[in-house]
Protein backbone atom coordinates (compact mmCIF):
# COMPACT_ATOMS: atom_id res chain seq x y z
CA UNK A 1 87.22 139.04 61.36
CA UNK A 2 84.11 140.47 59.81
CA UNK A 3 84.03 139.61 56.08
CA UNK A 4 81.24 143.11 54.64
CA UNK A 5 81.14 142.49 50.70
CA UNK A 6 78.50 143.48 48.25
CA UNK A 7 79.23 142.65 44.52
CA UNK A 8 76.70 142.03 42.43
CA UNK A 9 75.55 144.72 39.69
CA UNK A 10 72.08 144.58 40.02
CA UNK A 11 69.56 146.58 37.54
CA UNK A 12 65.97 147.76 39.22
CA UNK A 13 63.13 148.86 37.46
CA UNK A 14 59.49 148.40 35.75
CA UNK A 15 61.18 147.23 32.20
CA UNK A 16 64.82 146.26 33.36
CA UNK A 17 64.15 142.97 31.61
CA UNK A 18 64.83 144.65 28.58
CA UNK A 19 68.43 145.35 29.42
CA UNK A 20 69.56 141.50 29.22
CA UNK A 21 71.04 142.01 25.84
CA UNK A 22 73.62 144.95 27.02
CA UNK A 23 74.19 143.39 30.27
CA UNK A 24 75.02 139.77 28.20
CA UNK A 25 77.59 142.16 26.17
CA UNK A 26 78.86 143.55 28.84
CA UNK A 27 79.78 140.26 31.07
CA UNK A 28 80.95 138.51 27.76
CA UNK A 29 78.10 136.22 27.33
CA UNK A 30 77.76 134.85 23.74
CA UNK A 31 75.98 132.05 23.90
CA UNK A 32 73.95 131.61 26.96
CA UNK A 33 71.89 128.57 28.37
CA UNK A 34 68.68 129.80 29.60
CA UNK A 35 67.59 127.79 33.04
CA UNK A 36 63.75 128.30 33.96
CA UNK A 37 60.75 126.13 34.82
CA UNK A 38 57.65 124.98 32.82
CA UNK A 39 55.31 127.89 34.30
CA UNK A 40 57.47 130.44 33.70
CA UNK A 41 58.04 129.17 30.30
CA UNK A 42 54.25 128.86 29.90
CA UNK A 43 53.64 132.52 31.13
CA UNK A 44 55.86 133.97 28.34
CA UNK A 45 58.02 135.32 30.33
CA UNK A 46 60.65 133.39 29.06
CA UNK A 47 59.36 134.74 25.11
CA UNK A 48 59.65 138.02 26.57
CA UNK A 49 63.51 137.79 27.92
CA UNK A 50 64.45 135.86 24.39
CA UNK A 51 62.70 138.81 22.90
CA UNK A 52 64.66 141.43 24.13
CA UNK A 53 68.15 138.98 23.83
CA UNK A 54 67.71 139.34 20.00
CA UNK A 55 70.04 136.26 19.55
CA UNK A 56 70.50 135.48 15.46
CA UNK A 57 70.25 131.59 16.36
CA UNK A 58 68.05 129.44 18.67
CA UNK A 59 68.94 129.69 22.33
CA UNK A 60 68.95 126.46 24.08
CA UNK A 61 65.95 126.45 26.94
CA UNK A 62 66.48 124.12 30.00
CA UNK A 63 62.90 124.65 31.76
CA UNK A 64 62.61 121.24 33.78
CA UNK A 65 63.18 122.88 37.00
CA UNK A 66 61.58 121.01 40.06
CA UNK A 67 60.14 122.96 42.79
CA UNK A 68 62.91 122.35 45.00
CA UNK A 69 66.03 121.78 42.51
CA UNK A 70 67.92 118.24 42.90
CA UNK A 71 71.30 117.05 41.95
CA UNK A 72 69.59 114.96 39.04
CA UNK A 73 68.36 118.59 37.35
CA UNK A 74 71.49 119.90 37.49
CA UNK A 75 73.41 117.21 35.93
CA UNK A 76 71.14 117.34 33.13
CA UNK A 77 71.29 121.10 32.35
CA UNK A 78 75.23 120.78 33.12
CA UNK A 79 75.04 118.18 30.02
CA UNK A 80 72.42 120.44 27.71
CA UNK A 81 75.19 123.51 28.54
CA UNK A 82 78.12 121.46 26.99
CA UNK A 83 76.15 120.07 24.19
CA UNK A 84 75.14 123.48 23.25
CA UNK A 85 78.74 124.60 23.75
CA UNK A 86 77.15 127.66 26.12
CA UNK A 87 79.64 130.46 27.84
CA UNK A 88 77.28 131.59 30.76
CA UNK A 89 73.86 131.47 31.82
CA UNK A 90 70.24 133.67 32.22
CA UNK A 91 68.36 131.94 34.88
CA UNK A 92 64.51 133.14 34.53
CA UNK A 93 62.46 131.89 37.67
CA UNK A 94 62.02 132.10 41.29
CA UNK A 95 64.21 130.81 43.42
CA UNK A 96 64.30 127.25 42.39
CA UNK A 97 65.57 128.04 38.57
CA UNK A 98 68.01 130.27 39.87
CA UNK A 99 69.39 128.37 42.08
CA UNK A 100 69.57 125.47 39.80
CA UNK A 101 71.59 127.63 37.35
CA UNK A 102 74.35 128.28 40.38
CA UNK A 103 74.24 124.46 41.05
CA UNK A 104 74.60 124.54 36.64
CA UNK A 105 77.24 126.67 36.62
CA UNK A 106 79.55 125.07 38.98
CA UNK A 107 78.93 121.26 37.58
CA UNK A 108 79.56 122.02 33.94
CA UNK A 109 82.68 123.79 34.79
CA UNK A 110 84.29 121.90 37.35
CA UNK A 111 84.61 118.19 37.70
CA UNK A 112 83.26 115.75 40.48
CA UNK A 113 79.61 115.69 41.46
CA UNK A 114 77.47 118.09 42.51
CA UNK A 115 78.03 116.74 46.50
CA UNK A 116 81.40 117.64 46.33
CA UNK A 117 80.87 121.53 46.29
CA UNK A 118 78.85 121.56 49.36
CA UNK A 119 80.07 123.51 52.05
CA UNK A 120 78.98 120.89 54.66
CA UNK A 121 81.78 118.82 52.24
CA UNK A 122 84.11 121.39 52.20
CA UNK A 123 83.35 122.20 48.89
CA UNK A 124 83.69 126.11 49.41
CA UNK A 125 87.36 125.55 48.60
CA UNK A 126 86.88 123.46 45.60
CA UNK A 127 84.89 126.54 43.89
CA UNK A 128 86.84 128.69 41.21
CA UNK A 129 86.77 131.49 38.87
CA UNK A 130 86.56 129.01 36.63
CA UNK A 131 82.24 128.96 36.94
CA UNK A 132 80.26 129.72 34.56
CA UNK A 133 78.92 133.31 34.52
CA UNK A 134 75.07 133.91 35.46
CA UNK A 135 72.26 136.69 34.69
CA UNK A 136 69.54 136.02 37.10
CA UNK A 137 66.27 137.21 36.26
CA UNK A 138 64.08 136.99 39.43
CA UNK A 139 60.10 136.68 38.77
CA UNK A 140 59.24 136.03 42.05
CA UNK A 141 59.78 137.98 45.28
CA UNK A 142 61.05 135.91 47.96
CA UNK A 143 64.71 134.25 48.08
CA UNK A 144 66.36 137.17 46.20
CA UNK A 145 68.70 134.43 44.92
CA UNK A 146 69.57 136.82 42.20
CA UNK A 147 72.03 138.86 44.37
CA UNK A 148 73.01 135.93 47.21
CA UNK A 149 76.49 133.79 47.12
CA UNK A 150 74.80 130.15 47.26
CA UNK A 151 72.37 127.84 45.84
CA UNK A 152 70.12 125.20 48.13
CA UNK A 153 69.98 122.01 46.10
CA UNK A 154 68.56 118.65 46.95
CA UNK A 155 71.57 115.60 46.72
CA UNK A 156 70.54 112.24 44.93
CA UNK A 157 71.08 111.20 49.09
CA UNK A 158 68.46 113.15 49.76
CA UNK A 159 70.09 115.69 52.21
CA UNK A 160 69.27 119.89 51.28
CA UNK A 161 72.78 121.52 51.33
CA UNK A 162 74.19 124.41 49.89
CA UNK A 163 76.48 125.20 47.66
CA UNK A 164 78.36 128.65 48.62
CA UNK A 165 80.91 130.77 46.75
CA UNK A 166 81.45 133.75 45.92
CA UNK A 167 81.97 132.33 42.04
CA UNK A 168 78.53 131.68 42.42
CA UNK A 169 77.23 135.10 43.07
CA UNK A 170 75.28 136.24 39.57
CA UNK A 171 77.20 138.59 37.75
CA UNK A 172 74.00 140.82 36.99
CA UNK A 173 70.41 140.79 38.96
CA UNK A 174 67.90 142.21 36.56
CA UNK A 175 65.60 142.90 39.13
CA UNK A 176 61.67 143.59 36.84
CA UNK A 177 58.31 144.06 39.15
CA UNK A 178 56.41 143.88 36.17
CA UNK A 179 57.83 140.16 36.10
CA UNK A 180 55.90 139.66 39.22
CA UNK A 181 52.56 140.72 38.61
CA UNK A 182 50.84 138.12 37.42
CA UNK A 183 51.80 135.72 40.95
CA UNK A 184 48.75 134.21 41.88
CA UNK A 185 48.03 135.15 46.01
CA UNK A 186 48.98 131.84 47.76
CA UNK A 187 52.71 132.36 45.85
CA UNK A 188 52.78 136.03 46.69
CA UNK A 189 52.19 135.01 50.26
CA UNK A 190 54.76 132.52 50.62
CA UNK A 191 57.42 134.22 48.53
CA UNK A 192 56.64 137.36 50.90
CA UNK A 193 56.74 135.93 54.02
CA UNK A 194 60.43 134.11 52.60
CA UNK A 195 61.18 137.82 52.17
CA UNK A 196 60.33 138.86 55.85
CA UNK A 197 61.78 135.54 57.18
CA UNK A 198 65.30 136.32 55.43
CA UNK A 199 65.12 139.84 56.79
CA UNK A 200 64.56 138.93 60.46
CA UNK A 201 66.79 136.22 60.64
CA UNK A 202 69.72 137.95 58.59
CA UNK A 203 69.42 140.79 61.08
CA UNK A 204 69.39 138.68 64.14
CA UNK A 205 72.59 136.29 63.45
CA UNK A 206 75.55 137.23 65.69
CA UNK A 207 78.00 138.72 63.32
CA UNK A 208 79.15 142.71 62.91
CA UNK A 209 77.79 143.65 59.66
CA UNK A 210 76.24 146.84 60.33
CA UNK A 211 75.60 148.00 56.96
CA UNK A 212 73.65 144.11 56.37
CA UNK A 213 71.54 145.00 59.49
CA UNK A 214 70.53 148.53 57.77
CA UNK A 215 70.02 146.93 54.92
CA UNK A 216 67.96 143.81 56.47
CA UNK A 217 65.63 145.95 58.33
CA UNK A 218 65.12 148.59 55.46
CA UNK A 219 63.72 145.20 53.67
CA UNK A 220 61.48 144.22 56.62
CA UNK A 221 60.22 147.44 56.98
CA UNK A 222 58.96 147.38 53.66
CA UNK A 223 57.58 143.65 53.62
CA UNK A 224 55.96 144.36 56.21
CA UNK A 225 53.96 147.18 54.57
CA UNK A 226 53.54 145.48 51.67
CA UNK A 227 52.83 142.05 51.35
CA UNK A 228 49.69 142.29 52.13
CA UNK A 229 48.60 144.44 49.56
CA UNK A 230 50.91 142.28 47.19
CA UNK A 231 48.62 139.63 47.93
CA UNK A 232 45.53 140.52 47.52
CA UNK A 233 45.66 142.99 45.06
CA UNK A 234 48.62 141.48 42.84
CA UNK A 235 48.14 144.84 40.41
CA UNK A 236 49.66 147.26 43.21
CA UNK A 237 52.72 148.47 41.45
CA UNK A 238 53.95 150.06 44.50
CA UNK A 239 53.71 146.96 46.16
CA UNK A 240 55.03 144.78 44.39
CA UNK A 241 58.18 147.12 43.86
CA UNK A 242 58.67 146.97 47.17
CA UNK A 243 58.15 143.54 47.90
CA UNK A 244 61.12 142.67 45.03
CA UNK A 245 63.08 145.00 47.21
CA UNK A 246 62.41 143.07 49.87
CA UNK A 247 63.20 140.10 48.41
CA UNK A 248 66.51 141.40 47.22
CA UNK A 249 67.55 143.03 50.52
CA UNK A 250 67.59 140.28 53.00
CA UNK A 251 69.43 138.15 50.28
CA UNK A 252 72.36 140.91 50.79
CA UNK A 253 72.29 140.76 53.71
CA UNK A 254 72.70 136.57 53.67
CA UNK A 255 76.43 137.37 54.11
CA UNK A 256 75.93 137.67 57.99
CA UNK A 257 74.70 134.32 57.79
CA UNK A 258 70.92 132.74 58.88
CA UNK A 259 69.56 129.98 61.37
CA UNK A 260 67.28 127.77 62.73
CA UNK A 261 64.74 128.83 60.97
CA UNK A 262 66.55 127.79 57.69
CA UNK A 263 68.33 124.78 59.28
CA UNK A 264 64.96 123.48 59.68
CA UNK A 265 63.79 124.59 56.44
CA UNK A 266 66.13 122.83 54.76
CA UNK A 267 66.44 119.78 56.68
CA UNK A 268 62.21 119.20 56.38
CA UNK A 269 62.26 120.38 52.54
CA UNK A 270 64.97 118.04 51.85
CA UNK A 271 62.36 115.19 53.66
CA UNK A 272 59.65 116.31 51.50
CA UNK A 273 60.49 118.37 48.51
CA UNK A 274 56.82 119.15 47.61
CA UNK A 275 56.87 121.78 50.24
CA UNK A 276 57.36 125.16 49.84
CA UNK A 277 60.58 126.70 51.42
CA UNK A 278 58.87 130.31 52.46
CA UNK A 279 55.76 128.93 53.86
CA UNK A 280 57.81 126.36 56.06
CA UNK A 281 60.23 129.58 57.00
CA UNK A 282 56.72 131.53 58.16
CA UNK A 283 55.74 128.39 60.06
CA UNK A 284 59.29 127.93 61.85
CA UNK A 285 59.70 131.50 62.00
CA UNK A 286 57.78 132.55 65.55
CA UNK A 287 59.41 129.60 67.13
CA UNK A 288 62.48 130.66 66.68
CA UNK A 289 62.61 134.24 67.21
CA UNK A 290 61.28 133.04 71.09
CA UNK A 291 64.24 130.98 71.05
CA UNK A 292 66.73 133.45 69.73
CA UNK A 293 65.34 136.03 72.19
CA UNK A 294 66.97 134.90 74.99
CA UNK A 295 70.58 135.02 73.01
CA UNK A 296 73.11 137.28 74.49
CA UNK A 297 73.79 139.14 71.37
CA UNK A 298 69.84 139.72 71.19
CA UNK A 299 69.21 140.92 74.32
CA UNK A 300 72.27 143.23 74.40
CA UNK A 301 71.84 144.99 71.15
CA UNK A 302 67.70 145.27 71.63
CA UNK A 303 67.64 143.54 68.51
CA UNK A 304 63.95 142.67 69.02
CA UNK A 305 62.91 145.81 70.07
CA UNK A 306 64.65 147.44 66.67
CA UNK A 307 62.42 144.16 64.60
CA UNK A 308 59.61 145.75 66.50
CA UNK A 309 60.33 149.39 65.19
CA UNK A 310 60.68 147.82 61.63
CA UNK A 311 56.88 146.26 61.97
CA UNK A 312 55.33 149.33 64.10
CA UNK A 313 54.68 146.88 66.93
CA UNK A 314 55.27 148.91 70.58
CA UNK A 315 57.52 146.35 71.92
CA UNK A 316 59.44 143.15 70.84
CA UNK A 317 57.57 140.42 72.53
CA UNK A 318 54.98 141.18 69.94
CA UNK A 319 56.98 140.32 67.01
CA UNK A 320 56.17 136.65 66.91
CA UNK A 321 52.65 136.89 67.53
CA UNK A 322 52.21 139.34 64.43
CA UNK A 323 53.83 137.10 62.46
CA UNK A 324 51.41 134.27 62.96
CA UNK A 325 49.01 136.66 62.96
CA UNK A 326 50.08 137.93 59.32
CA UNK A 327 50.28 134.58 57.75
CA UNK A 328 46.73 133.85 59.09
CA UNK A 329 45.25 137.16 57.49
CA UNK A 330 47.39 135.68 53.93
CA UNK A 331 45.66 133.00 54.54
CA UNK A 332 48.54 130.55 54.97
CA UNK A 333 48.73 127.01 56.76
CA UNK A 334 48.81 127.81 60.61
CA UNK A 335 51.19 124.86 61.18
CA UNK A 336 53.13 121.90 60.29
CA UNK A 337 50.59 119.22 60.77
CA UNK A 338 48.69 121.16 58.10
CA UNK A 339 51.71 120.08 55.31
CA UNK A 340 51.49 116.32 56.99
CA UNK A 341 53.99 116.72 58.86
CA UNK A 342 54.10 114.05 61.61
CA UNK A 343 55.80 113.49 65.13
CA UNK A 344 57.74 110.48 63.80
CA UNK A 345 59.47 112.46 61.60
CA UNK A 346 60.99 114.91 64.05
CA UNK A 347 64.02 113.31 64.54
CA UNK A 348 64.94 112.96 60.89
CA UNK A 349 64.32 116.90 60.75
CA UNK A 350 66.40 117.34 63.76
CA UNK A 351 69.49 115.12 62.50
CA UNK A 352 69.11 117.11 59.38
CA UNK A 353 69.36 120.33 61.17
CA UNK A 354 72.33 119.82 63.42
CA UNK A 355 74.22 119.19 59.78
CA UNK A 356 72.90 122.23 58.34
CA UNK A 357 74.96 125.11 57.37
CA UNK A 358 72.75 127.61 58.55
CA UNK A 359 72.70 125.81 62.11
CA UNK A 360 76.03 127.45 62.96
CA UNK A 361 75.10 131.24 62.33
CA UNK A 362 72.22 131.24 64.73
CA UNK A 363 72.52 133.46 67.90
CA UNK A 364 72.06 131.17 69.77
CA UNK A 365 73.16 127.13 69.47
CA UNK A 366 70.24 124.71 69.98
CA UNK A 367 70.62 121.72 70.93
CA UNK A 368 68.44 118.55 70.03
CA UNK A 369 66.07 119.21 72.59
CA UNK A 370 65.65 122.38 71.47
CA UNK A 371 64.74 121.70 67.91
CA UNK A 372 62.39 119.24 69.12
CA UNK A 373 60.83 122.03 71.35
CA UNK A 374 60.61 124.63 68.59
CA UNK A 375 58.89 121.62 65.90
CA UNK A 376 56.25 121.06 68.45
CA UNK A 377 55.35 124.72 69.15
CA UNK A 378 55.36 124.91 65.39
CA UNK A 379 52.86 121.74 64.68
């Protein structure tokens, strides 16, 4: 059975941010918890979104977001939402913050910790209506956690799960370009290329979701246009619109489900938090798709071959090559011995990958000699 759902209200333009105070009215949010990070916060962004809230009294600020949100984070927002006696909250950030907030707005309504709403748990189940309402206000253009149904969160055991619901799915995406303008080029890279990643992936897991693949390749077509100009001149308007759009698309089209190239995402960001989810995604990315490309549902439905049409390549065996190729001219790392990664740590990826969520939704199943395979051709 093919589950094809799209909920979230989501509010796109140069400016949008200024509609947080009518879209708080209109979800019932009174006294909100704002969840963002210290650079954000230090950019004014965060100014700017109290700004247009117009609230009469202080709003309580949570900005201690890590880069790759933990268990620990959330606990202590969940506590700073209860002290503050808060009935939803804005999440202001990339995908980090926002993702926090979903972990936030499960914990402080729900009891047990944060490891016992993980879907690797069986925590899907243990999710209600009962969670906190969210605004997500995206200011980067990469996860488009603003319009997807989970969170990835680090456990105080160290393992990268998620945490999926439809409870969790913000009730409003106030999607602003103008929010991303002032990225510097190494995070406009990496956010982009977490962008094209989603798309490709999204589009090439096995289940019937035709209206996610439309929507998936829509978003890589424009990514693909785009990021480059996003990157290295951050002022393009036009390309940054399109790279939020991005962004947001292949997060819509999550529902289909992902794979290895998150599985082993996750597993190696949960090793080593410091390092970035979309450049690890670009790195594991060509790897994969070589994998994939010998899956039945791949080869049957030419999915390559419509990837190909989506990048203006001629056929689909160039599709991993351009995508090394593009994260060379962004000037991103080439490989994973570039981030320190080491040999001796390939089987603690690989356990951590076989137990990942995403593992199951790939077109193919790989085994542990597969993973192994796909790390090496990706050192």
């Amino acid at each position: 059975m093919s589950l094809i759902n799209y909920i979230t209200q989501i509010q796109f333009d140069f400016g949008a941010v200024k509609l947080i105070k009518s879209e708080c009215e209109r979800i019932g949010i009174r006294r909100p918890l704002i969840v963002t990070d210290q650079g954000v916060k230090a950019a004014g962004i965060v100014d700017t979104v109290l700004d247009a809230l117009a609230q009469a009294g202080p709003v309580p600020v949570y900005d201690r977001t890590p880069p790759n949100p933990n268990e620990a984070a959330v606990r202590d927002a969940a506590a700073l939402y209860k002290q503050s006696e808060c009935d939803g909250i804005i999440a202001i950030g990339g995908g980090s913050s926002i993702d926090l907030a979903k972990g936030v707005a499960v914990c402080a309504t729900h009891e047990g910790p944060l490891q016992s709403f993980a879907v690797i748990e069986g925590g899907a189940a243990r999710i209600t209506s009962a969670t906190a309402p969210l605004i997500a206000i995206p200011t980067t253009a990469g996860t488009g956690s603003e319009v997807g149904r989970g969170a990835i969160l680090i456990l105080d055991d160290g393992r990268k799960v998620g945490v999926i619901s439809p409870y969790v799915v913000p009730r409003s995406a106030i999607c602003d370009p103008e929010l991303t303008m002032k990225l510097p080029p190494a995070l406009t890279a990496a956010t982009g290329m977490d962008a094209i990643a989603h798309c490709i992936e999204t589009f090439l897991a096995p289940a019937f979701n035709p209206p996610a693949d439309g929507i998936a390749l829509d978003g890589l077509w424009r990514a693909w246009r785009h990021i480059e100009r996003a990157t290295h001149r951050p002022d393009d308007r036009v390309a940054r619109m399109n790279m939020m759009s991005a962004s947001m698309q292949g997060a819509l089209a999550f529902q289909k489900g992902l794979g290895c190239v998150h599985s082993l995402s996750h597993s190696l960001g949960g090793i080593n938090p410091k390092l970035h989810h979309g450049t690890l995604n670009a790195i594991f990315l060509p790897a994969v798709i070589d994998f994939n490309s010998a899956a039945q549902s791949v080869k049957d439905e030419g999915k390559l071959g419509r990837l190909a049409l989506a990048m203006q390549l001629e056929s689909g065996d160039q599709v991993s090559p351009a995508i090394r190729d593009m994260s060379r001219k962004l000037g991103m790392p080439s490989g994973l011995a570039g981030l320190g990664v080491t040999h001796d740590m390939f089987e603690r990826i690989i356990g951590g990958a076989l137990t990942d969520h995403s593992h199951k939704t790939n077109p193919r199943e790989a085994t542990p000699d597969d993973y192994r395979e796909m790390l090496e051709r990706s050192m």
